[in-house]
Protein backbone atom coordinates (compact mmCIF):
# COMPACT_ATOMS: atom_id res chain seq x y z
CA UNK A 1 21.29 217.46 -35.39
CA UNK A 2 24.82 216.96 -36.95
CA UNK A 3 26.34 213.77 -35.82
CA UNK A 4 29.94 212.91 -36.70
CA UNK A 5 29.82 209.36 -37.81
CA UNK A 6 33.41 209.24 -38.76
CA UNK A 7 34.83 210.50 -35.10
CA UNK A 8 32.68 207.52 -33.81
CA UNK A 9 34.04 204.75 -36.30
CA UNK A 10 37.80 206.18 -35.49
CA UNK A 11 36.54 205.45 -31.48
CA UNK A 12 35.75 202.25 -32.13
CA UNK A 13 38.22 201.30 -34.36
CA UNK A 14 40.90 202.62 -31.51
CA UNK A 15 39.09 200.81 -28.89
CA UNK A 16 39.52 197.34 -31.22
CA UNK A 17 43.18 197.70 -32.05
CA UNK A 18 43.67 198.20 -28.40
CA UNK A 19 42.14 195.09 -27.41
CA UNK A 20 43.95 193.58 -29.76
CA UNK A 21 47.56 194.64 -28.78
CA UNK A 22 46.39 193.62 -25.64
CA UNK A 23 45.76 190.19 -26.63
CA UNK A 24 48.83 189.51 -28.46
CA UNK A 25 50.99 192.12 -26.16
CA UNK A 26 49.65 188.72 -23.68
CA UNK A 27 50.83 186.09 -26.27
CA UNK A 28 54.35 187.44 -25.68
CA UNK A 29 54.98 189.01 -29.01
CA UNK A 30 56.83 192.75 -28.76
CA UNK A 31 55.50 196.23 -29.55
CA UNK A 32 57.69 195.77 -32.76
CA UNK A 33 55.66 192.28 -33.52
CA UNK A 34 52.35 193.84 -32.64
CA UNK A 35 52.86 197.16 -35.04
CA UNK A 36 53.74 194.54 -37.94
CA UNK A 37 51.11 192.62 -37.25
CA UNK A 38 48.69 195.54 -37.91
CA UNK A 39 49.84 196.75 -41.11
CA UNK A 40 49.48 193.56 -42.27
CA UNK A 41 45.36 193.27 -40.98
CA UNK A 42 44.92 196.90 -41.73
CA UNK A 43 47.52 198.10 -44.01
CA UNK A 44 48.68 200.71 -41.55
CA UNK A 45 51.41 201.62 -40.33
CA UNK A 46 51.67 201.87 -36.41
CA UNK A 47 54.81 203.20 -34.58
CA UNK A 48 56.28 201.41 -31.90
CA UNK A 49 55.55 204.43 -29.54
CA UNK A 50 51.76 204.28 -31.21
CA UNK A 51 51.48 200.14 -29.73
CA UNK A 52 53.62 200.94 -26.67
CA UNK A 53 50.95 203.72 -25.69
CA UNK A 54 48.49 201.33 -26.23
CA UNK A 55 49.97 198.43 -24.10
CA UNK A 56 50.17 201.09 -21.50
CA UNK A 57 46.89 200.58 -19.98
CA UNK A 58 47.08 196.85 -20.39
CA UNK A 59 49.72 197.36 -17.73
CA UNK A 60 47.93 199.26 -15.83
CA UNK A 61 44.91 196.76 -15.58
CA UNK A 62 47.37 194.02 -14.80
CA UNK A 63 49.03 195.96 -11.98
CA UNK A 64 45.43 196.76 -10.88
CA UNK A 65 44.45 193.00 -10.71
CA UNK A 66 47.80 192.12 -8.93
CA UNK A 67 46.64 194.46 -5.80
CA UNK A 68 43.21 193.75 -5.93
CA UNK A 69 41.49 192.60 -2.57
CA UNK A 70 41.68 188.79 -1.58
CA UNK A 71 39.49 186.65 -0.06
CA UNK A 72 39.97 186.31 4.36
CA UNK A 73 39.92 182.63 3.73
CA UNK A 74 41.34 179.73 1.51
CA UNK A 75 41.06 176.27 1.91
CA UNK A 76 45.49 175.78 0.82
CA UNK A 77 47.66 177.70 -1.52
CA UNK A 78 50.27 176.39 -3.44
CA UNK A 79 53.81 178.43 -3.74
CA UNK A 80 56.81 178.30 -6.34
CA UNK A 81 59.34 180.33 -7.52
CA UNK A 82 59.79 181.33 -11.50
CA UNK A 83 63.11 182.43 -12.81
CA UNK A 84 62.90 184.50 -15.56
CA UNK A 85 65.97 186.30 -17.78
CA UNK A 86 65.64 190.02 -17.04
CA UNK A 87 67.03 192.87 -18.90
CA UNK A 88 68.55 195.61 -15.59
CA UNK A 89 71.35 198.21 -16.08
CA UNK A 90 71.82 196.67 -19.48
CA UNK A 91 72.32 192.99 -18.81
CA UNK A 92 70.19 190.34 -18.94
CA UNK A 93 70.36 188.00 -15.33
CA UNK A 94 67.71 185.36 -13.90
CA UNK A 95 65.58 187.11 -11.49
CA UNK A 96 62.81 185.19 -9.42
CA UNK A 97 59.10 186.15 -9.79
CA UNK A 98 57.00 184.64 -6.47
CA UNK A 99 53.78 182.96 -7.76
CA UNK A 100 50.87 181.87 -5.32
CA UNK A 101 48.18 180.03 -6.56
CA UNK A 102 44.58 179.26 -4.18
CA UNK A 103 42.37 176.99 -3.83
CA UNK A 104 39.14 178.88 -2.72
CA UNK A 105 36.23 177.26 -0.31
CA UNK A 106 34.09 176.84 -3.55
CA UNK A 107 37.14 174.69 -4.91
CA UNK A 108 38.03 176.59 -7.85
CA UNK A 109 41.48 178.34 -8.01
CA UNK A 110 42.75 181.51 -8.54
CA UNK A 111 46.32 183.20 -8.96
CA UNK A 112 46.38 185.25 -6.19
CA UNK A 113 50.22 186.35 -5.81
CA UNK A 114 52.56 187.70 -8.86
CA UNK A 115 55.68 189.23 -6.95
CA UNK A 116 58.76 190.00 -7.77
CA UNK A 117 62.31 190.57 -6.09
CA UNK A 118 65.83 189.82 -7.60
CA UNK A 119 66.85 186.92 -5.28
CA UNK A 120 64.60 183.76 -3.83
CA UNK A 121 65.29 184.26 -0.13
CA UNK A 122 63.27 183.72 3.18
CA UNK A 123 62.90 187.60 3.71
CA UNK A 124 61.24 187.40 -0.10
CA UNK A 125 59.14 185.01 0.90
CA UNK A 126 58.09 186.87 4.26
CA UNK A 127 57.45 190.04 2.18
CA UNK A 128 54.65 188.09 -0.14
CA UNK A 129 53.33 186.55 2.25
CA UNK A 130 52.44 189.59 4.37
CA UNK A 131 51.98 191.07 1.27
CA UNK A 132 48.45 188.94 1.07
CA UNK A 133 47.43 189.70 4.62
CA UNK A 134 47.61 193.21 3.72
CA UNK A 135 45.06 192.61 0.76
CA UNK A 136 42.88 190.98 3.16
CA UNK A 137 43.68 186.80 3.59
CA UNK A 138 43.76 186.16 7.05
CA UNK A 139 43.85 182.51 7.31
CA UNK A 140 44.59 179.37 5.17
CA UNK A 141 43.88 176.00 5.57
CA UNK A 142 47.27 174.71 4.33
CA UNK A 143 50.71 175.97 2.84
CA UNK A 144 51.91 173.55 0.01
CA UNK A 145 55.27 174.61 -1.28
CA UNK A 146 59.16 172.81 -2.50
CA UNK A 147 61.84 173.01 0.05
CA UNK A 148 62.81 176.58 -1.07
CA UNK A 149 65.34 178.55 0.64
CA UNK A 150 64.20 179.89 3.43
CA UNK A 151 60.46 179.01 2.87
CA UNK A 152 59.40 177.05 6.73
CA UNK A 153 60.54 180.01 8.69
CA UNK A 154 58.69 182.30 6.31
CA UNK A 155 55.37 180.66 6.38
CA UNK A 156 55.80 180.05 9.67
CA UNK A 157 56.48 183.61 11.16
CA UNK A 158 53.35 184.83 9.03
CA UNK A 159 50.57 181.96 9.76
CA UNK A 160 52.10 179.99 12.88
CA UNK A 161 49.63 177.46 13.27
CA UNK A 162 48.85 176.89 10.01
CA UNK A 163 50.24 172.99 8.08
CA UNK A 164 52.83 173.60 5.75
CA UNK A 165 53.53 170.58 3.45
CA UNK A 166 57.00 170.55 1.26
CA UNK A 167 56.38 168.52 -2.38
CA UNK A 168 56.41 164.99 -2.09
CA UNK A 169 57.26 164.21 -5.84
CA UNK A 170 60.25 167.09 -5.46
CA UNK A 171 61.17 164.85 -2.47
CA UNK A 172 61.26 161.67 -4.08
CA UNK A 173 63.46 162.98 -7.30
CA UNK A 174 66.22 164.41 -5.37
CA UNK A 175 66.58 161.24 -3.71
CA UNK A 176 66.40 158.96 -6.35
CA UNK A 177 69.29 161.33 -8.11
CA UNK A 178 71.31 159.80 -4.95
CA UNK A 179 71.35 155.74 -6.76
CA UNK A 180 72.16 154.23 -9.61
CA UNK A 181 70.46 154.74 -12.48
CA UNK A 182 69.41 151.09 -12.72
CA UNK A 183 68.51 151.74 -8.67
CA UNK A 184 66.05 154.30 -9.52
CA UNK A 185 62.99 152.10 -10.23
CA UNK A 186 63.24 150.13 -7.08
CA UNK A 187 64.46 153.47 -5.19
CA UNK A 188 61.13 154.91 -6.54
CA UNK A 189 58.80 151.84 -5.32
CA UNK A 190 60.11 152.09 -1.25
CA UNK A 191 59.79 155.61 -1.64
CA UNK A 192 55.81 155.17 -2.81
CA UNK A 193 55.38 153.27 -0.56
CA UNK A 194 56.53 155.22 2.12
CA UNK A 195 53.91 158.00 1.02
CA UNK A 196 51.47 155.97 0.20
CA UNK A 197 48.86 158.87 -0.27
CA UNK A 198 45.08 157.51 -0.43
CA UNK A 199 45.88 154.96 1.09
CA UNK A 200 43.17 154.43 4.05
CA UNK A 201 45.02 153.76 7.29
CA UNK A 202 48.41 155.35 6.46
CA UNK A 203 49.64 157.09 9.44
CA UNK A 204 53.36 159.09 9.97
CA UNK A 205 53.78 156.23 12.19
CA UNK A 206 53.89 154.14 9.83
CA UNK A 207 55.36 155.78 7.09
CA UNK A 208 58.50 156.85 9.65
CA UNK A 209 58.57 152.75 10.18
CA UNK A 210 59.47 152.16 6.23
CA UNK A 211 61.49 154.93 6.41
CA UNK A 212 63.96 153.21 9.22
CA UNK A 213 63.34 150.10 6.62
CA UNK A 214 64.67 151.75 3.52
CA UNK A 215 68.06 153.30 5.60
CA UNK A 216 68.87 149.26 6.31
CA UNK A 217 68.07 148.45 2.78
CA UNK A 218 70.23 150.95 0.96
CA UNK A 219 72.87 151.51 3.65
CA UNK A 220 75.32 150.83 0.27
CA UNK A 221 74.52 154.38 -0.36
CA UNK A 222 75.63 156.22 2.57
CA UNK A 223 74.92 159.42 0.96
CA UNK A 224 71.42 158.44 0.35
CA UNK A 225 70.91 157.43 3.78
CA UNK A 226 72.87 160.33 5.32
CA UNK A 227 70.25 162.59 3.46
CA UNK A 228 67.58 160.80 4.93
CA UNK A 229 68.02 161.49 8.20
CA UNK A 230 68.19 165.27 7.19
CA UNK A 231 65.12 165.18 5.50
CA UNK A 232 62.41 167.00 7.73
CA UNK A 233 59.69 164.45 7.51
CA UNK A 234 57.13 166.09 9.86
CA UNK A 235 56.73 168.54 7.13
CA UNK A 236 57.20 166.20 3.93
CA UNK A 237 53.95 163.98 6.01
CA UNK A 238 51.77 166.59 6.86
CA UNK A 239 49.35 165.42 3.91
CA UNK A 240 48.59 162.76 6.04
CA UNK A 241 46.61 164.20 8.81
CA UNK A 242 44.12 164.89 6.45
CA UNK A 243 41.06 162.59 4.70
CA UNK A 244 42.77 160.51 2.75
CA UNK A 245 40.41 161.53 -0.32
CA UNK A 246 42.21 164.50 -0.64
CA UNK A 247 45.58 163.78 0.15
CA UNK A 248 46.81 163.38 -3.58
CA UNK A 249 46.29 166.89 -4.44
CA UNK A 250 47.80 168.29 -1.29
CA UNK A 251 50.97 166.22 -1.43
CA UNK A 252 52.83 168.03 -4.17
CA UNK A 253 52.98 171.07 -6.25
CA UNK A 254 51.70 170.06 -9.42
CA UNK A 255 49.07 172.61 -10.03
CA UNK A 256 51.35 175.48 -9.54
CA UNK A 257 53.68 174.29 -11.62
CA UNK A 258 51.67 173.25 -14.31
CA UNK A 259 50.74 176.96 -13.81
CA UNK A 260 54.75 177.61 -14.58
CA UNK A 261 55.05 176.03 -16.87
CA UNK A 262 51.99 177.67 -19.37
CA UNK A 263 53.77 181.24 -17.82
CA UNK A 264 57.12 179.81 -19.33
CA UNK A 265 55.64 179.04 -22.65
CA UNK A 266 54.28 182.74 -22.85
CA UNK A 267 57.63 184.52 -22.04
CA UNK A 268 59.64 182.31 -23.83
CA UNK A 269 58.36 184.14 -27.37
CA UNK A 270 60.23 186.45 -26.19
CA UNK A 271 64.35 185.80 -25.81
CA UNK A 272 64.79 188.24 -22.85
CA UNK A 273 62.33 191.02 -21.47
CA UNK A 274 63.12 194.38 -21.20
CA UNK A 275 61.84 195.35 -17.88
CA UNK A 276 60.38 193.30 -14.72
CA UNK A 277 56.71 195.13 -15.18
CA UNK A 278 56.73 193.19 -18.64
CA UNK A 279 57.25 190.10 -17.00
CA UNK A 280 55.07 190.77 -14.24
CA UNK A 281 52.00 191.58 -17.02
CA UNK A 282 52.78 188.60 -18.84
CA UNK A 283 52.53 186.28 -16.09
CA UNK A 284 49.68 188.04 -14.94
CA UNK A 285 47.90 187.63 -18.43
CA UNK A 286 48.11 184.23 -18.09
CA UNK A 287 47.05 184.02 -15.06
CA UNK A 288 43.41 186.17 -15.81
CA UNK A 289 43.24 183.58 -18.82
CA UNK A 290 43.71 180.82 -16.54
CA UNK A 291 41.49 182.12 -14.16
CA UNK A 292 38.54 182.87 -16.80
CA UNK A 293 38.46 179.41 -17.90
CA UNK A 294 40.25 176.08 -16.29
CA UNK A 295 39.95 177.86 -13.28
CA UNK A 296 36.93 178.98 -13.15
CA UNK A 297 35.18 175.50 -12.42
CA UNK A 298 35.74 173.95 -8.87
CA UNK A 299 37.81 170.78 -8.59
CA UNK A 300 35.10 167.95 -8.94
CA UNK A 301 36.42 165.61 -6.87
CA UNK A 302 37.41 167.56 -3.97
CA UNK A 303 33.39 168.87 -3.69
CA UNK A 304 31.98 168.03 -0.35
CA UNK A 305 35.45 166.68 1.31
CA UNK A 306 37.04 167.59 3.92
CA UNK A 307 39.97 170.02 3.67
């Protein structure tokens, strides 16, 4: 009936300091930070190959929860680019990681995209995006993204008929960079008003109307005004064939950034990462954190509206 207590304490104690380089392997600190760490709790000394075996699996799990299956349906999903400092053939470059967050048809959110390829290009963009058909999302509601490179012919050859509205507030500052900086206020005001999101009875009609306005107002800019008339509006308005209840969370980007920028307070603990799988299972630690909490509860005010 001999029982080896000690092999079972050793388990368990392994099993703990794994979770724990786990957790602060996701806080951004190094295998080098981690090992230090635990002499210090446990005065112990771990190698850097002992922590790096156990952040091994973390990876694993993260890489897991990056493919797992996705839902055939959500109601939009927000898109941005992240440029992170990569370490590749020894030098450290900028190298953009493609981040998709949805909103799901019970109104909470979920990351549900953590890609990565060197350059930001419309091919990039067409490989994520099929990418999440493959896992299993057949249709969305709306596409929500900035005016990225290549981004309306991407979204377009993968769901054809499906909205795609550029950022509004993205919109707004690179025209307001086009004025004085005493113009900017007033700039900023048209512009609002132009957009006008909520605001019962708005139509692109309308909105196209103050647009002709503000192109007679500020013809003293002619490089203002000449950007105007590039601007593609249709997709800048689309927010506005929808209830106008929900139109101020579908207008912008803000919740993927804000997504950004809690991933860019993670990886910026460290100066540089060594690979593009360490990047990829930070952001995707943050992400599961994200998801466990803030995300986890549906959008209040969106419950019951029409999307």
């Amino acid at each position: 009936m001999f029982s080896p207590v000690l092999l079972a304490l050793f388990r368990e104690q392994e099993g703990y300091l794994r979770e724990v380089s786990f957790q602060l392997y996701g806080k951004g600190l190094t295998t080098r930070d981690i090992g230090e760490v635990m002499q210090t709790l446990y005065g112990r000394h771990y190698s850097k190959s002992s922590i790096s075996n156990f952040t091994q699996s973390f990876y694993d799990q993260m890489r897991l929860w990056r493919e797992r299956t996705l839902e055939s349906h959500y109601l939009a999903i927000f898109i941005d680019g992240l440029q992170v400092k990569v370490r590749r053939n020894g030098k450290y470059q900028n190298e953009c990681y493609y981040i998709i967050l949805a909103l799901k048809e019970d109104y909470t959110r979920e990351v549900i995209a953590i890609e990565t390829l060197p350059n930001e290009s419309a091919t990039g963009w067409r490989l994520v995006l099929q990418g999440l058909k493959e896992r299993g999302l057949q249709t969305v509601g709306l596409v929500a993204s900035d005016n990225l490179s290549g981004i309306t012919s991407a979204v377009a050859s993968v769901w054809k008929a499906t909205p795609h509205q550029l950022c509004c507030v993205h919109l707004q500052r690179n025209l307001q960079a086009r004025v004085r900086h005493q113009d900017k206020a007033e700039l900023a005001k048209d512009l609002r008003e132009v957009l006008s999101p909520g605001v019962v009875g708005h139509t692109r009609e309308k909105a196209m109307k103050k647009i002709g306005q503000i192109k007679i107002k500020w013809k003293d800019y002619p490089k203002l005004t000449s950007h105007i008339d590039k601007v593609p509006w249709e997709d800048y308005l689309t927010y506005l064939d929808f209830d106008h209840r929900v139109q101020r969370m579908l207008y912008t980007t803000n919740w993927i950034e804000r997504f950004n920028r809690s991933a860019r307070r993670t990886l910026k603990v460290r100066s540089g990462l060594p690979s593009e799988e360490s990047v990829l299972t930070l952001i995707t630690s943050v992400a599961i954190e994200k998801g466990n909490k803030k995300y986890a509860y549906p959008i209040y005010n969106l419950i019951g509206l029409p999307i």
